[in-house]
Protein backbone atom coordinates (compact mmCIF):
# COMPACT_ATOMS: atom_id res chain seq x y z
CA UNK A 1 0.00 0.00 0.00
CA UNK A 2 2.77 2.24 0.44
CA UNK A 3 2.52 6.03 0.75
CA UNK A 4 -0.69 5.98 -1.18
CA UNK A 5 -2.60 3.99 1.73
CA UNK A 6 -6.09 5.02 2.52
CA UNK A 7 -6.90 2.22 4.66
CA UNK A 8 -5.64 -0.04 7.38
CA UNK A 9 -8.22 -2.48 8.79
CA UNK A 10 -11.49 -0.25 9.69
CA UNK A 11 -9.42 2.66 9.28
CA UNK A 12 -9.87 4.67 6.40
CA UNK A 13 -9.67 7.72 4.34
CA UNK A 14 -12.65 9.48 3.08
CA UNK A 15 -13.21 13.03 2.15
CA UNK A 16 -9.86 13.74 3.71
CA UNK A 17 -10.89 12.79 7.08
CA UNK A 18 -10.00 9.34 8.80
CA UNK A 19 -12.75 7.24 10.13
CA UNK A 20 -12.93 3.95 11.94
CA UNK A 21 -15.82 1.86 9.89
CA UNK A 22 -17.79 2.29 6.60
CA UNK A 23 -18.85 6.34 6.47
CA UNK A 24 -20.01 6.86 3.39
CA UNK A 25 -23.65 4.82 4.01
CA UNK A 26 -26.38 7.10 5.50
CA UNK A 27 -27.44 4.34 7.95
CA UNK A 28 -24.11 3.72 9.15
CA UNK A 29 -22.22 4.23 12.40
CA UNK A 30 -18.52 5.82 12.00
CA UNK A 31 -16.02 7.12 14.27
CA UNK A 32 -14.11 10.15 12.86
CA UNK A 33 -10.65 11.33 14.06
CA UNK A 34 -11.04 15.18 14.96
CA UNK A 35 -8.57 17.29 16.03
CA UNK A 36 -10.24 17.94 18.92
CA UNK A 37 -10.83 13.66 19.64
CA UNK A 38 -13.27 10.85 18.45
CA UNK A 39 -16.13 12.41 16.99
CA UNK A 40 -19.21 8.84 17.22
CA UNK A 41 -21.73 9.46 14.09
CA UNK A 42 -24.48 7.88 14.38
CA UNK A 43 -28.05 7.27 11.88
CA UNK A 44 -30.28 10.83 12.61
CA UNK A 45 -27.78 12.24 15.34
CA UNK A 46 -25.86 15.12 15.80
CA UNK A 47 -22.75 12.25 17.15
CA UNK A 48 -21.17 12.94 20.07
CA UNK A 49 -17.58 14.02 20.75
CA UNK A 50 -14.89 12.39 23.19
CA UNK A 51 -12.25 15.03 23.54
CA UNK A 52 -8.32 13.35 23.67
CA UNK A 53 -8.37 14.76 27.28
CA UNK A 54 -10.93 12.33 28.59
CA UNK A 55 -9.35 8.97 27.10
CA UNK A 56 -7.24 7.51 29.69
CA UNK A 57 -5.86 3.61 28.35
CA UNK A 58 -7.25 0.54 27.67
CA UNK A 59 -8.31 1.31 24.06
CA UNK A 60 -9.34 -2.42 22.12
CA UNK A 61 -11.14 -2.90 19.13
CA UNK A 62 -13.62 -6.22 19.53
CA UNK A 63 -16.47 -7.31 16.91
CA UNK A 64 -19.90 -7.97 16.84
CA UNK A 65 -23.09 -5.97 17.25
CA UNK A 66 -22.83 -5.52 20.68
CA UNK A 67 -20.37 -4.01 22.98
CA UNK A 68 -20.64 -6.25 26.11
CA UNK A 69 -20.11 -9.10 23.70
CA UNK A 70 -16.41 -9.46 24.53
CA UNK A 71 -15.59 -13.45 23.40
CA UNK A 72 -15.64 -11.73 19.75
CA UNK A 73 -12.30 -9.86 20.31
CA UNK A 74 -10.63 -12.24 18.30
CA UNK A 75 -12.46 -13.70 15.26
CA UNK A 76 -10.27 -14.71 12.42
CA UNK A 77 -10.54 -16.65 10.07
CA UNK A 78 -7.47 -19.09 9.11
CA UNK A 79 -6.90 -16.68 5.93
CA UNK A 80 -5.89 -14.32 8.54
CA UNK A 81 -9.06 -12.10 8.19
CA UNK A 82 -11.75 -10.33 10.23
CA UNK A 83 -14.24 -13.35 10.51
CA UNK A 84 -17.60 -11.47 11.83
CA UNK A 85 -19.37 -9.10 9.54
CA UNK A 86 -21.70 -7.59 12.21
CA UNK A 87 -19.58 -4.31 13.18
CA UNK A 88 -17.24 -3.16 15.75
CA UNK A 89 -16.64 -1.39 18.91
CA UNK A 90 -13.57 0.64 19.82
CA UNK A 91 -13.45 0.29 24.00
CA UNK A 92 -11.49 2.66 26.00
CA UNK A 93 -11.93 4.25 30.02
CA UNK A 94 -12.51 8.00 30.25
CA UNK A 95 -11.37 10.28 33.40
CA UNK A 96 -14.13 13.25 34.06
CA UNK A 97 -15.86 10.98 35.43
CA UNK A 98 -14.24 7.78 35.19
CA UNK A 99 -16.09 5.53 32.95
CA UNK A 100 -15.67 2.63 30.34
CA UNK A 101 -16.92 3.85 27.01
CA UNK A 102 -17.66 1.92 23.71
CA UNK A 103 -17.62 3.85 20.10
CA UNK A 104 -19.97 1.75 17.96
CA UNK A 105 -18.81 1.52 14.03
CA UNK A 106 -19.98 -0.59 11.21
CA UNK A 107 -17.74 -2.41 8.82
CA UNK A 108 -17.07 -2.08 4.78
CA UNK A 109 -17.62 -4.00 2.58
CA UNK A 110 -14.30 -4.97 2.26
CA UNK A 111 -12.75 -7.55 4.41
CA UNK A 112 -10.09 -6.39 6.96
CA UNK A 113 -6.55 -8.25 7.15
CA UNK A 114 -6.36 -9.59 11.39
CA UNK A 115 -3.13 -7.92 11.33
CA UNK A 116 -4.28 -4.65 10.23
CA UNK A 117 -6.89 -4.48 12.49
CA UNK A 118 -4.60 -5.36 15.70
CA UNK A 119 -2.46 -2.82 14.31
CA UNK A 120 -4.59 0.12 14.25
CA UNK A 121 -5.32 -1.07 18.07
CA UNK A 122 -1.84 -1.25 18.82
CA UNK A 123 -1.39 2.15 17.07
CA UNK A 124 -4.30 3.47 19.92
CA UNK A 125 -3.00 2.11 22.83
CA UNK A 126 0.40 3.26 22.55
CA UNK A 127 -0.96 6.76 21.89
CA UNK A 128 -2.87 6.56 24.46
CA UNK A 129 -0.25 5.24 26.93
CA UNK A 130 2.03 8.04 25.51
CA UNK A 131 -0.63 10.40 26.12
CA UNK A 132 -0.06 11.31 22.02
CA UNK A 133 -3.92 10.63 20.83
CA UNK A 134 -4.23 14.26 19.65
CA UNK A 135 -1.33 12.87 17.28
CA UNK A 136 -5.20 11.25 15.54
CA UNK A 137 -6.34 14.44 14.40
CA UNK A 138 -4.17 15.90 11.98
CA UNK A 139 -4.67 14.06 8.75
CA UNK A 140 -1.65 14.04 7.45
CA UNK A 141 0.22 12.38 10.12
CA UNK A 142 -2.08 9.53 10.36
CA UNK A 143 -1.79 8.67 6.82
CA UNK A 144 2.04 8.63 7.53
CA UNK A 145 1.29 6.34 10.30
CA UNK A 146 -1.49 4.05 8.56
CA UNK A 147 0.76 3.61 5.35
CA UNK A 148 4.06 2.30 7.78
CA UNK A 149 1.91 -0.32 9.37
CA UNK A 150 -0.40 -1.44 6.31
CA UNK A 151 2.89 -2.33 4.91
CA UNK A 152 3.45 -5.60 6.88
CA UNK A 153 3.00 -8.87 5.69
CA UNK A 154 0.32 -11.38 7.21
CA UNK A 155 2.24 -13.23 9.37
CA UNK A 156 3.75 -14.01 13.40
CA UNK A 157 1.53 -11.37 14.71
CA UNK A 158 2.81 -11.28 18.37
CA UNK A 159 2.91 -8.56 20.99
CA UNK A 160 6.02 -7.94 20.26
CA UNK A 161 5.67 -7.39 16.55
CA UNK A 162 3.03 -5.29 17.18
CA UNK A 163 4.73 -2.88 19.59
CA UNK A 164 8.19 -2.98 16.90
CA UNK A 165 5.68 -2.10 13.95
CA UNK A 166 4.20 1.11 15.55
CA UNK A 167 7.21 2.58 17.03
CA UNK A 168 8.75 2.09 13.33
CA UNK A 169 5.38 3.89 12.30
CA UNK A 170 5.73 6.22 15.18
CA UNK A 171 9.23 7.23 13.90
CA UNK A 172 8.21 7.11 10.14
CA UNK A 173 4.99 9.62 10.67
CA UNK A 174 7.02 12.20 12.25
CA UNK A 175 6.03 15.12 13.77
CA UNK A 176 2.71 16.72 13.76
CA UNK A 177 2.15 18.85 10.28
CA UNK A 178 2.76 22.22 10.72
């Protein structure tokens, strides 16, 4: 994918704006990368916003049409795909008050590659542990980031891996765009 990347499990490019799940259906539930934080769309709603401030850790990524539904973390199929079709929730805890929240979005058509997705997680966490999230909302920078980790092959996807892959994408993305 290369440079020219506009995707990276859930994570895509549309209208110049990066959104977790499918955005461009009317019906559909989205999660857009603002610079201010998550922005949740939702069908007939104004969406709500989750400023960077309030996310403390503990951002995962699990599938299936309901958020409490947390045995679905993992589906993949032996092709090394996303096996469920049903949607996805990005979980994190908030500060102000403390709180576990869920972000609801709904897949593409497209199927997702299991690494990408765990990448994009491993991508949030670290920001979030690095307290770098705001990093999500410049554009620019995320396509940097997206297009270092959508470049990895399929394969030994380990904790490890993951953490080596985004601090290569960390260093490759840069600083923020001016």
């Amino acid at each position: 994918m290369g440079e020219d990347c506009a995707s990276l499990g859930p994570l895509e490019l549309t209208d110049g704006r990066w959104r977790v799940g499918d955005a461009t259906r009317p019906d559909a539930h989205w999660v857009e990368f603002r610079p201010e934080g998550f922005h949740q769309h939702e069908p007939d709603s104004e969406g709500q916003l989750v400023p960077w401030s309030r996310v403390m850790n503990g951002i995962r990524i699990t599938w299936g049409k309901h958020p409490w539904d947390t045995n679905n973390r993992g589906l993949y199929t032996l092709r090394g795909m996303v096996a469920t079709r049903d949607g996805g929730w990005m979980h994190m805890t908030l500060r102000h008050p403390y709180e576990d929240h869920q972000l609801r979005f709904d897949q593409h058509t497209r199927p997702y590659r299991a690494v990408d997705a765990l990448r994009l997680e491993a991508l949030l966490r670290q920001l979030a542990d690095d307290g770098k999230l705001q990093l999500l909302g410049d554009p620019e920078w995320v396509g940097r980031a997206a297009a270092h980790l959508a470049d990895g092959e399929n394969r030994w996807i380990t904790s490890r891996s993951l953490r080596r892959a985004v601090a290569e994408a960390l260093a490759a993305a840069g600083p923020v765009s001016p």
